[in-house]
PDB file of N, CA and C in Angstrom:
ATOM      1  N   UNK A   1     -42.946-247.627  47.719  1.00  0.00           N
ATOM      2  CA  UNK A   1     -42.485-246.592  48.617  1.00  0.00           C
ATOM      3  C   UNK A   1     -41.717-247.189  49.795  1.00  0.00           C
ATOM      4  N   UNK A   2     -42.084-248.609  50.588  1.00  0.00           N
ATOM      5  CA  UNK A   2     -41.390-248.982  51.674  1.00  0.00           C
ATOM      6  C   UNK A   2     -39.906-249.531  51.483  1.00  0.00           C
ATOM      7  N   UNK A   3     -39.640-249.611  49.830  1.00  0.00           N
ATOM      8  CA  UNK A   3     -38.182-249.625  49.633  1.00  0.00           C
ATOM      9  C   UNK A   3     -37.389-248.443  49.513  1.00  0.00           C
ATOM     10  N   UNK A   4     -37.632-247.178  49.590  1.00  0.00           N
ATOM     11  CA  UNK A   4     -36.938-246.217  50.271  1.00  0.00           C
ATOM     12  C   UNK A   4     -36.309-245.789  51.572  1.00  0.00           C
ATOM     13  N   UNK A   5     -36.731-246.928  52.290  1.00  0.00           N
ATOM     14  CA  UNK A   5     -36.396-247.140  53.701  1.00  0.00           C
ATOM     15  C   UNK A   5     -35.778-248.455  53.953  1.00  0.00           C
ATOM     16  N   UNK A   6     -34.892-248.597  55.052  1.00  0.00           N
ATOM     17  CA  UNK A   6     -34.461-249.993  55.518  1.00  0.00           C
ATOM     18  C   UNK A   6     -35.295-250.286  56.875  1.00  0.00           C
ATOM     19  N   UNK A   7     -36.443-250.933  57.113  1.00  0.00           N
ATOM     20  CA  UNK A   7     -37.047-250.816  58.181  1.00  0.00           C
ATOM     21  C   UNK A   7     -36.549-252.279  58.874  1.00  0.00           C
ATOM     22  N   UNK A   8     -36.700-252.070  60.131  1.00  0.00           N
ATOM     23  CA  UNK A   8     -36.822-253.636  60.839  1.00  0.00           C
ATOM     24  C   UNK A   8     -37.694-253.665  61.085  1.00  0.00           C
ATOM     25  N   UNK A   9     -37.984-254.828  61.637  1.00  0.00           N
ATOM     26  CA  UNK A   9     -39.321-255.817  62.005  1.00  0.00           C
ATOM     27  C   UNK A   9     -40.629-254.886  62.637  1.00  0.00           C
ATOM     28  N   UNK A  10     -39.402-254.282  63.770  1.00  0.00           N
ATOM     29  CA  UNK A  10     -40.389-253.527  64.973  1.00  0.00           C
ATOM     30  C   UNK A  10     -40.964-252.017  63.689  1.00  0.00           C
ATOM     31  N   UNK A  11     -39.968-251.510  63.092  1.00  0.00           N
ATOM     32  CA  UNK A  11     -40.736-250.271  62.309  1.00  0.00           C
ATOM     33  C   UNK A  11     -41.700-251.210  61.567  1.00  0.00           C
ATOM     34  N   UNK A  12     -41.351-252.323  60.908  1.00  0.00           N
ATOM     35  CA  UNK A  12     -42.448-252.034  59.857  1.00  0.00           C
ATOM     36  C   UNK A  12     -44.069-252.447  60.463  1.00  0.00           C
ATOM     37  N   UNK A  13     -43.955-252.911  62.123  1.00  0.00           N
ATOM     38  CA  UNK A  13     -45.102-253.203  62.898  1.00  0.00           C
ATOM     39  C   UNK A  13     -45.855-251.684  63.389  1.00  0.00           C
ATOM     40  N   UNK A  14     -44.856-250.937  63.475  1.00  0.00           N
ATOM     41  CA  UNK A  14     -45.013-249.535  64.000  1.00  0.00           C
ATOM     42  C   UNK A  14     -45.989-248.799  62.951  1.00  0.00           C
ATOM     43  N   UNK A  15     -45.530-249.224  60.870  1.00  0.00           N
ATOM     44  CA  UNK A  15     -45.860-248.632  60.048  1.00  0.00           C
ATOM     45  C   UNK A  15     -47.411-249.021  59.921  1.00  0.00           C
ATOM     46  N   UNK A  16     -47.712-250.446  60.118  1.00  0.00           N
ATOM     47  CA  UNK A  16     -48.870-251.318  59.993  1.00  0.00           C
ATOM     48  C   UNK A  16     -49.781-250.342  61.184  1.00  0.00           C
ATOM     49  N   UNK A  17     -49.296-250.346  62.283  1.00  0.00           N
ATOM     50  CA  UNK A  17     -50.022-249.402  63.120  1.00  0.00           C
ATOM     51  C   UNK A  17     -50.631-247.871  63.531  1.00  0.00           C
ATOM     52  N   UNK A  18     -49.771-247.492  62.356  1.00  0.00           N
ATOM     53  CA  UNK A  18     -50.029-245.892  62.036  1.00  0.00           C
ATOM     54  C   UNK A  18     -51.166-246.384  60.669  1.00  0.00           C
ATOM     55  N   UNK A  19     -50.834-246.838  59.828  1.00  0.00           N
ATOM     56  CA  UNK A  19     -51.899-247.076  59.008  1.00  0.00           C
ATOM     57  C   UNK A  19     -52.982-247.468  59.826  1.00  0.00           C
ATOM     58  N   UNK A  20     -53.639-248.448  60.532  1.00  0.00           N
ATOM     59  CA  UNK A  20     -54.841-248.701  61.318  1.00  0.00           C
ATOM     60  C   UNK A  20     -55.453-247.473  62.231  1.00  0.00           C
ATOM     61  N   UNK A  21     -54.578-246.810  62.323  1.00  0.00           N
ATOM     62  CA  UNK A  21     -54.962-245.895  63.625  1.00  0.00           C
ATOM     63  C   UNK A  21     -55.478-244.556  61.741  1.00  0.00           C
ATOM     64  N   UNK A  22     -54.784-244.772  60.965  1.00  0.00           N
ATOM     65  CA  UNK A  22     -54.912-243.793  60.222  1.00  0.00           C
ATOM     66  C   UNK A  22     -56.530-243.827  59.236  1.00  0.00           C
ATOM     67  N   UNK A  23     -56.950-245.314  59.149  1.00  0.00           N
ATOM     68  CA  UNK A  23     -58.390-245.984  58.817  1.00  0.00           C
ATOM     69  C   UNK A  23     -58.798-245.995  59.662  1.00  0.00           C
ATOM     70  N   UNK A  24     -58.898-246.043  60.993  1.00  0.00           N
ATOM     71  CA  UNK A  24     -59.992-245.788  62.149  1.00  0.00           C
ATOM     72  C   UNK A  24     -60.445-244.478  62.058  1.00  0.00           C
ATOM     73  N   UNK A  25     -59.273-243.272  62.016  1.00  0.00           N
ATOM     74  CA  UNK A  25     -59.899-242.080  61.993  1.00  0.00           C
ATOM     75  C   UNK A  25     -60.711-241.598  60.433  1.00  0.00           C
ATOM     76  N   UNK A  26     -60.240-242.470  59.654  1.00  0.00           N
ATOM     77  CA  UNK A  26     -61.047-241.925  58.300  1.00  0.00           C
ATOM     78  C   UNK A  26     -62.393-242.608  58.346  1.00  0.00           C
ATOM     79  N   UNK A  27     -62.572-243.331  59.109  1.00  0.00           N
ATOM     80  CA  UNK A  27     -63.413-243.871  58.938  1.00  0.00           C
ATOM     81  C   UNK A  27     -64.681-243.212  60.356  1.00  0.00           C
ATOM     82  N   UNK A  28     -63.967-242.946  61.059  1.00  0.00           N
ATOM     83  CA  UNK A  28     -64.779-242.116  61.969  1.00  0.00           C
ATOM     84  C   UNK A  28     -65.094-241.333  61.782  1.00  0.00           C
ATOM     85  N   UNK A  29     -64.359-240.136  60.975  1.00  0.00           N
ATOM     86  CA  UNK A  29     -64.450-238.764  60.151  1.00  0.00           C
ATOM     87  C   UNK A  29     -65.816-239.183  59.350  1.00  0.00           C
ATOM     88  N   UNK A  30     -66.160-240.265  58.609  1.00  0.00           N
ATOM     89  CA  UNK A  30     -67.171-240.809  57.274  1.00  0.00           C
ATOM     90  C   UNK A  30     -68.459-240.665  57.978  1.00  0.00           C
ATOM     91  N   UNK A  31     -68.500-241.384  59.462  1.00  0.00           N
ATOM     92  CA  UNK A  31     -69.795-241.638  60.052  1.00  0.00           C
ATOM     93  C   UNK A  31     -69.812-239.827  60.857  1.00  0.00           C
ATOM     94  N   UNK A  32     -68.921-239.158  61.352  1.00  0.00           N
ATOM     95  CA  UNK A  32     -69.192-237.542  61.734  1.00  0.00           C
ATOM     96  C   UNK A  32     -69.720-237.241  60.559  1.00  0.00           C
ATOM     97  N   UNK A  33     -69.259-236.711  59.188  1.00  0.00           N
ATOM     98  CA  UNK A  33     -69.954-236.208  57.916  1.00  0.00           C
ATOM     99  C   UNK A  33     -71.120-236.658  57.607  1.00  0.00           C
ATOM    100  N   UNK A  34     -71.629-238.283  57.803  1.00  0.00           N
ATOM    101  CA  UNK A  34     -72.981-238.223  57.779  1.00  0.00           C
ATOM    102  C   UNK A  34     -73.705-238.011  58.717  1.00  0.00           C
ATOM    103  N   UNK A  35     -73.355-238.248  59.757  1.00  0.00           N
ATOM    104  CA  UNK A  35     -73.934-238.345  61.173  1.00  0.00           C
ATOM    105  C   UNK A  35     -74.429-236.840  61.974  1.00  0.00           C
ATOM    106  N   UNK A  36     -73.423-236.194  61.863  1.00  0.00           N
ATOM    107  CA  UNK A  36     -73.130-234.661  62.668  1.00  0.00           C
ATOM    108  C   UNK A  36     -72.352-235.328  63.799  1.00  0.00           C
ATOM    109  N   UNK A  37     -71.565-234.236  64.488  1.00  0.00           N
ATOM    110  CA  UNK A  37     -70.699-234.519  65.928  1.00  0.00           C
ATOM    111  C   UNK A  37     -71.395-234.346  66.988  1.00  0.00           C
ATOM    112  N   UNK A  38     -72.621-233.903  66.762  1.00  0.00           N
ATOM    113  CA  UNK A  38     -73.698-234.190  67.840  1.00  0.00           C
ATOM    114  C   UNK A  38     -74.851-234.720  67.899  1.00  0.00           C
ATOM    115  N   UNK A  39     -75.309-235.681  68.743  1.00  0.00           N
ATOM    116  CA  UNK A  39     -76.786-236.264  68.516  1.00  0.00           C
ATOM    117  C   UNK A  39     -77.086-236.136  70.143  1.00  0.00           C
ATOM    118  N   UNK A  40     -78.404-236.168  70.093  1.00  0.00           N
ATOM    119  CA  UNK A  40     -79.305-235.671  71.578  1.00  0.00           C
ATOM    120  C   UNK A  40     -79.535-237.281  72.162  1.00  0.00           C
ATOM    121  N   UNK A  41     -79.452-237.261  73.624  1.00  0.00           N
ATOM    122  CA  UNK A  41     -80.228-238.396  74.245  1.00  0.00           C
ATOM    123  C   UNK A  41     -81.501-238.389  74.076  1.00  0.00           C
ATOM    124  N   UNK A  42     -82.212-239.479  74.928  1.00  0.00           N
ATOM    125  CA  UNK A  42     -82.685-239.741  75.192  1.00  0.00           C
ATOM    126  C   UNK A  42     -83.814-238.519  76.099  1.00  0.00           C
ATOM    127  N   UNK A  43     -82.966-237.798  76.777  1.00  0.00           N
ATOM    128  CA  UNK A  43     -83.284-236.553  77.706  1.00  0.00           C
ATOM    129  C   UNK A  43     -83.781-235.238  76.744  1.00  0.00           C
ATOM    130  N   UNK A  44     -82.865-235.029  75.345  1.00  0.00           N
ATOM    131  CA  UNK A  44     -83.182-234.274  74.294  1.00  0.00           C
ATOM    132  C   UNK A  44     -81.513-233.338  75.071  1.00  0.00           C
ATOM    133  N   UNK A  45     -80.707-233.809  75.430  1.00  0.00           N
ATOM    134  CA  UNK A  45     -79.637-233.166  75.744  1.00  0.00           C
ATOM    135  C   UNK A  45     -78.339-233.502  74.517  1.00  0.00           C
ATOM    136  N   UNK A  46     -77.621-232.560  74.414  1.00  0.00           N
ATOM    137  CA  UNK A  46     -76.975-232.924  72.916  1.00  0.00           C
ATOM    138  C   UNK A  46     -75.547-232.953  73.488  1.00  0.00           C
ATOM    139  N   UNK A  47     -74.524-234.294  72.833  1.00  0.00           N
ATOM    140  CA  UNK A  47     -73.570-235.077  73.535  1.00  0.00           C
ATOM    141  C   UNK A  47     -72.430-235.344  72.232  1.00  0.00           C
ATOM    142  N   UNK A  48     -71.841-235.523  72.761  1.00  0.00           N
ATOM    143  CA  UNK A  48     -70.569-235.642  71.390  1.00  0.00           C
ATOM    144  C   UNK A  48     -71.091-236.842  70.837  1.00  0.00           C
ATOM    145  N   UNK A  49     -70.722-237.111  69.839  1.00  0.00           N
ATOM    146  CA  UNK A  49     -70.895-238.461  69.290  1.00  0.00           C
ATOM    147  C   UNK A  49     -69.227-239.077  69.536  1.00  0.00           C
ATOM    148  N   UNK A  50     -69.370-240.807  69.823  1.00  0.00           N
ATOM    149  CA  UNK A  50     -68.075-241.175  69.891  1.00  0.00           C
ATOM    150  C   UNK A  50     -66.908-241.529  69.109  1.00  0.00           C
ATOM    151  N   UNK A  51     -68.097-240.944  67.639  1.00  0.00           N
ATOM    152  CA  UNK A  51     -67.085-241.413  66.624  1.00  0.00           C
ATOM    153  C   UNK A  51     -66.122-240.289  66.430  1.00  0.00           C
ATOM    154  N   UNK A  52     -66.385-239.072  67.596  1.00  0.00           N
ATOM    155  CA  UNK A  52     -65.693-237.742  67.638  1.00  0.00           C
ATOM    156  C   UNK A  52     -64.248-237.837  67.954  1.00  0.00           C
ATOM    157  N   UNK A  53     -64.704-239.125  69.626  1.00  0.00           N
ATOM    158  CA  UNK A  53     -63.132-239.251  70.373  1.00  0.00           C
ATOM    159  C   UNK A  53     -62.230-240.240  69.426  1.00  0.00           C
ATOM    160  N   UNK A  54     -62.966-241.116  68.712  1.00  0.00           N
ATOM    161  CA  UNK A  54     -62.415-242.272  68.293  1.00  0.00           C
ATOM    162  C   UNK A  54     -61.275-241.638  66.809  1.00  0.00           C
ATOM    163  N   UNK A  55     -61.914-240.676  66.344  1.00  0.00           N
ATOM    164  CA  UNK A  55     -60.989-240.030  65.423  1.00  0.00           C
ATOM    165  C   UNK A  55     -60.299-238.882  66.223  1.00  0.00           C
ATOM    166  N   UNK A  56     -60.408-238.161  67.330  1.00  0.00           N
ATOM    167  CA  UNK A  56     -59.257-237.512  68.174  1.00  0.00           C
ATOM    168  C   UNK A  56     -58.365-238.733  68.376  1.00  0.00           C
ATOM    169  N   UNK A  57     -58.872-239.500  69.071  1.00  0.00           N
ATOM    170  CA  UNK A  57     -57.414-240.711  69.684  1.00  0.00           C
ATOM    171  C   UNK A  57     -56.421-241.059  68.103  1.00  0.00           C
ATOM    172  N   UNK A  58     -57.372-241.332  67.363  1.00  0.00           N
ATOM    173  CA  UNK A  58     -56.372-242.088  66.510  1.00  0.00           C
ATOM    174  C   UNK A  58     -55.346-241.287  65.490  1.00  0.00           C
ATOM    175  N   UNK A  59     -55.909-240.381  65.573  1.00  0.00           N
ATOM    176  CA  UNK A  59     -55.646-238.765  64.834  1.00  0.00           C
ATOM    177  C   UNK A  59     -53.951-238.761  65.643  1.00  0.00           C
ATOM    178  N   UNK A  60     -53.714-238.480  67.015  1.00  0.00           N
ATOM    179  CA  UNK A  60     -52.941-238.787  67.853  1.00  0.00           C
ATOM    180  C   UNK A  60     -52.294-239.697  67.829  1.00  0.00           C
ATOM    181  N   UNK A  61     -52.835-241.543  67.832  1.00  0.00           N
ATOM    182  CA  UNK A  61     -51.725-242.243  67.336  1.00  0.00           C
ATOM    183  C   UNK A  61     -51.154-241.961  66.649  1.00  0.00           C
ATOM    184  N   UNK A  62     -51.710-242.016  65.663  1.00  0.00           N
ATOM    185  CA  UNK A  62     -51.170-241.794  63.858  1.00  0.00           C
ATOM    186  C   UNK A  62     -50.285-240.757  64.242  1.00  0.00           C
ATOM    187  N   UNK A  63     -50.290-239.991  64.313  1.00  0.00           N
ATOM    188  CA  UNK A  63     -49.537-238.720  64.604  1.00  0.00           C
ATOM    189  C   UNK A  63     -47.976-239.630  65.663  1.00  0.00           C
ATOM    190  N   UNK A  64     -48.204-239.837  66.911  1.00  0.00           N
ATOM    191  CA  UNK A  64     -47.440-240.125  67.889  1.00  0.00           C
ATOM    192  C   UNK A  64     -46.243-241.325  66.549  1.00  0.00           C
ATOM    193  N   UNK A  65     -47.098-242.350  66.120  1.00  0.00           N
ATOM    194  CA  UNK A  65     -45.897-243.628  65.411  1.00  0.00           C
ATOM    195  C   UNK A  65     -45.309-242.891  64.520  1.00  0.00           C
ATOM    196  N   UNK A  66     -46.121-241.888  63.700  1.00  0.00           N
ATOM    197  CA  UNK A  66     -45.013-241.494  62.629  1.00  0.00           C
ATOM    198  C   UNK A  66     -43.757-240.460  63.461  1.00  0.00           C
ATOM    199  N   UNK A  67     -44.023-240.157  64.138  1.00  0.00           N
ATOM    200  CA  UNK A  67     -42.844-239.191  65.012  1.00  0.00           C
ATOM    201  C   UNK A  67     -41.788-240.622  65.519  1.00  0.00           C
ATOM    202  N   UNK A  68     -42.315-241.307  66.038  1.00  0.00           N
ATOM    203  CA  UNK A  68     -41.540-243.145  66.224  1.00  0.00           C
ATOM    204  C   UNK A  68     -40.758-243.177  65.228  1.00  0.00           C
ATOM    205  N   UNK A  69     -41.337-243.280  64.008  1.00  0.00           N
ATOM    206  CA  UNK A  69     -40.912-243.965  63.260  1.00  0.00           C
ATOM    207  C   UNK A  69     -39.631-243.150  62.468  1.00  0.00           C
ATOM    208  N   UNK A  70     -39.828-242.111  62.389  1.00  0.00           N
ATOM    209  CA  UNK A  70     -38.792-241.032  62.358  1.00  0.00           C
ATOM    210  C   UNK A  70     -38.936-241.056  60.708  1.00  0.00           C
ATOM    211  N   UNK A  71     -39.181-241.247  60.490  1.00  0.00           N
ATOM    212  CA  UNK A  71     -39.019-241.290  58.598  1.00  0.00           C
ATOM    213  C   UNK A  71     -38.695-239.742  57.933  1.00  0.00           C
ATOM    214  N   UNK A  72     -37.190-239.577  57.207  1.00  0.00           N
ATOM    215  CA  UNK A  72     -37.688-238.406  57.054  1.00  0.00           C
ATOM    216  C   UNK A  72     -36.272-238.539  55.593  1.00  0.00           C
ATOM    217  N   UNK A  73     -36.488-237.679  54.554  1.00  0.00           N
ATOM    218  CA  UNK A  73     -35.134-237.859  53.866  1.00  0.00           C
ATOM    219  C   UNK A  73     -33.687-237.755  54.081  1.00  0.00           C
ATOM    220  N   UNK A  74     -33.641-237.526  55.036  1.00  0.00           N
ATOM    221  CA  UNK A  74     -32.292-236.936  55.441  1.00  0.00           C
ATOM    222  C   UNK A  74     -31.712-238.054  56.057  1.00  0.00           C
ATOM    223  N   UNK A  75     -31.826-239.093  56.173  1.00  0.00           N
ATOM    224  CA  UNK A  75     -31.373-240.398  56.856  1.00  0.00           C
ATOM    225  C   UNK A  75     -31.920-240.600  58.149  1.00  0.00           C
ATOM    226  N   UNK A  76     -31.576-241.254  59.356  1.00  0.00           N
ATOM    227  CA  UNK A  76     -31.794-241.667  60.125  1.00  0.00           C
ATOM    228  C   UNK A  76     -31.338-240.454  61.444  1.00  0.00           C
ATOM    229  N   UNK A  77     -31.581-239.973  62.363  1.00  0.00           N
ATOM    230  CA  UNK A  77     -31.211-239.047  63.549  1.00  0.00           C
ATOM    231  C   UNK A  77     -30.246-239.938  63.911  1.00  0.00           C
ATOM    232  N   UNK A  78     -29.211-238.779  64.369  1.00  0.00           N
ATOM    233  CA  UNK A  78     -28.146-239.202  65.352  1.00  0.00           C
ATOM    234  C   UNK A  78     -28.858-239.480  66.675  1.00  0.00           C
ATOM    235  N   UNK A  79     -29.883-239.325  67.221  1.00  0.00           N
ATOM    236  CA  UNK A  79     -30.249-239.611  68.602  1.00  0.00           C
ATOM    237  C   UNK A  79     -31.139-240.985  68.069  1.00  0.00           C
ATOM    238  N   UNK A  80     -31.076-241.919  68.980  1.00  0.00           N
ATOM    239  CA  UNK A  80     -32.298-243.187  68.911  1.00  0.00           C
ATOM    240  C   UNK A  80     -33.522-242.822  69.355  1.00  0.00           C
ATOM    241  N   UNK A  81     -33.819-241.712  70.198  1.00  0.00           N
ATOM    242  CA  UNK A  81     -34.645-241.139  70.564  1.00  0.00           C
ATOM    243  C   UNK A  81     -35.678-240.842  69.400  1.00  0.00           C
ATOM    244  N   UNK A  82     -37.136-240.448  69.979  1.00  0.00           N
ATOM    245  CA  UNK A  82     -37.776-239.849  68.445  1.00  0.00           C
ATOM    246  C   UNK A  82     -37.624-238.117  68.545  1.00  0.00           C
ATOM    247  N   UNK A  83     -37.552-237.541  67.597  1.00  0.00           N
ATOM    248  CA  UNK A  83     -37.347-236.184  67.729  1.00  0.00           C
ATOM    249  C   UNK A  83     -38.282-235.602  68.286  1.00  0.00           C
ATOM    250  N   UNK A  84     -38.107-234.535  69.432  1.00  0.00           N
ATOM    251  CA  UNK A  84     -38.872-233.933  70.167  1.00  0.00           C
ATOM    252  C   UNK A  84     -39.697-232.940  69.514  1.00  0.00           C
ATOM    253  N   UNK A  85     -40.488-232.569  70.559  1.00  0.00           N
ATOM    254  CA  UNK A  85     -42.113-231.743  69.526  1.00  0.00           C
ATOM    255  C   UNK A  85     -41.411-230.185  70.099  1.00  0.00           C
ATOM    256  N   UNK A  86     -41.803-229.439  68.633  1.00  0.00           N
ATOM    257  CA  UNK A  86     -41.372-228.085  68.649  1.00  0.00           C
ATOM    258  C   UNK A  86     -42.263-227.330  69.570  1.00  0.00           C
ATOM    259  N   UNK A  87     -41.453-226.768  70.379  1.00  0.00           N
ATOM    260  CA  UNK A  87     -42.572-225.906  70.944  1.00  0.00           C
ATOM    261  C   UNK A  87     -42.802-224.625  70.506  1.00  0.00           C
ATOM    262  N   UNK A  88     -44.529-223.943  70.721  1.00  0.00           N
ATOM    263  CA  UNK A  88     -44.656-223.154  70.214  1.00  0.00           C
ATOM    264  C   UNK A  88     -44.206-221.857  71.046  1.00  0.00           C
ATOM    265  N   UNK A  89     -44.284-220.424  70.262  1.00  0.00           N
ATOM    266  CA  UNK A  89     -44.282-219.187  70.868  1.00  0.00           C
ATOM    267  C   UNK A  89     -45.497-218.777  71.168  1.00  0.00           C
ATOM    268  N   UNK A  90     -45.208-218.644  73.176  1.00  0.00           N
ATOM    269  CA  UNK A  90     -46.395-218.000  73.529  1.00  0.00           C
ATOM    270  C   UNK A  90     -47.054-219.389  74.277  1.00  0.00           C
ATOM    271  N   UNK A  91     -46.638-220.662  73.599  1.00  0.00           N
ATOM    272  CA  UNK A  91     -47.564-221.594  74.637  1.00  0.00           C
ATOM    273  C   UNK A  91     -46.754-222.368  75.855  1.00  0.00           C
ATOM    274  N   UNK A  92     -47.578-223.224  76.596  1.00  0.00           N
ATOM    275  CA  UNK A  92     -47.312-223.874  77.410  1.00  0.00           C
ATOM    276  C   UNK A  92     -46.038-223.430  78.372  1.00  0.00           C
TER     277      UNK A  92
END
């Protein structure tokens, strides 16, 4: 598949990094499914578990490099920029 693309150095470091961020969150997702997203202290007070944020953050990388990385069939964007996020109707 990575010969469908002409990447340089810096994408294909970018690609290596969306993959890691993309096994951190699967792998955080593994320990939520057995675990639950909540466990109680010590106090009996019930608290996120961190394997919650650790798959939000990376969920987000992953997300953020592939927008970087621009990959899409249509060739490369006329802007060097990464393409901006659609906004929705009704928000923000």
């Amino acid at each position: 598949m990575l010969q469908t693309w002409v990447l340089e150095e810096h994408h294909r470091r970018l690609l290596v990094l969306a993959g890691e961020a993309w096994d951190r969150s699967t792998n955080a997702r593994t320990i939520i499914d057995q675990q639950g997203a909540v466990y109680f202290d010590r106090f009996g007070q019930p608290k996120i578990r961190p394997e919650c944020l650790i798959e939000r953050d990376a969920k987000a990388t992953f997300a953020r490099l592939l927008r970087e990385l621009d990959l899409d069939l249509e060739g490369p964007a006329a802007s060097s920029r990464p393409p901006a996020l659609r906004s929705i109707k009704g928000g923000r």
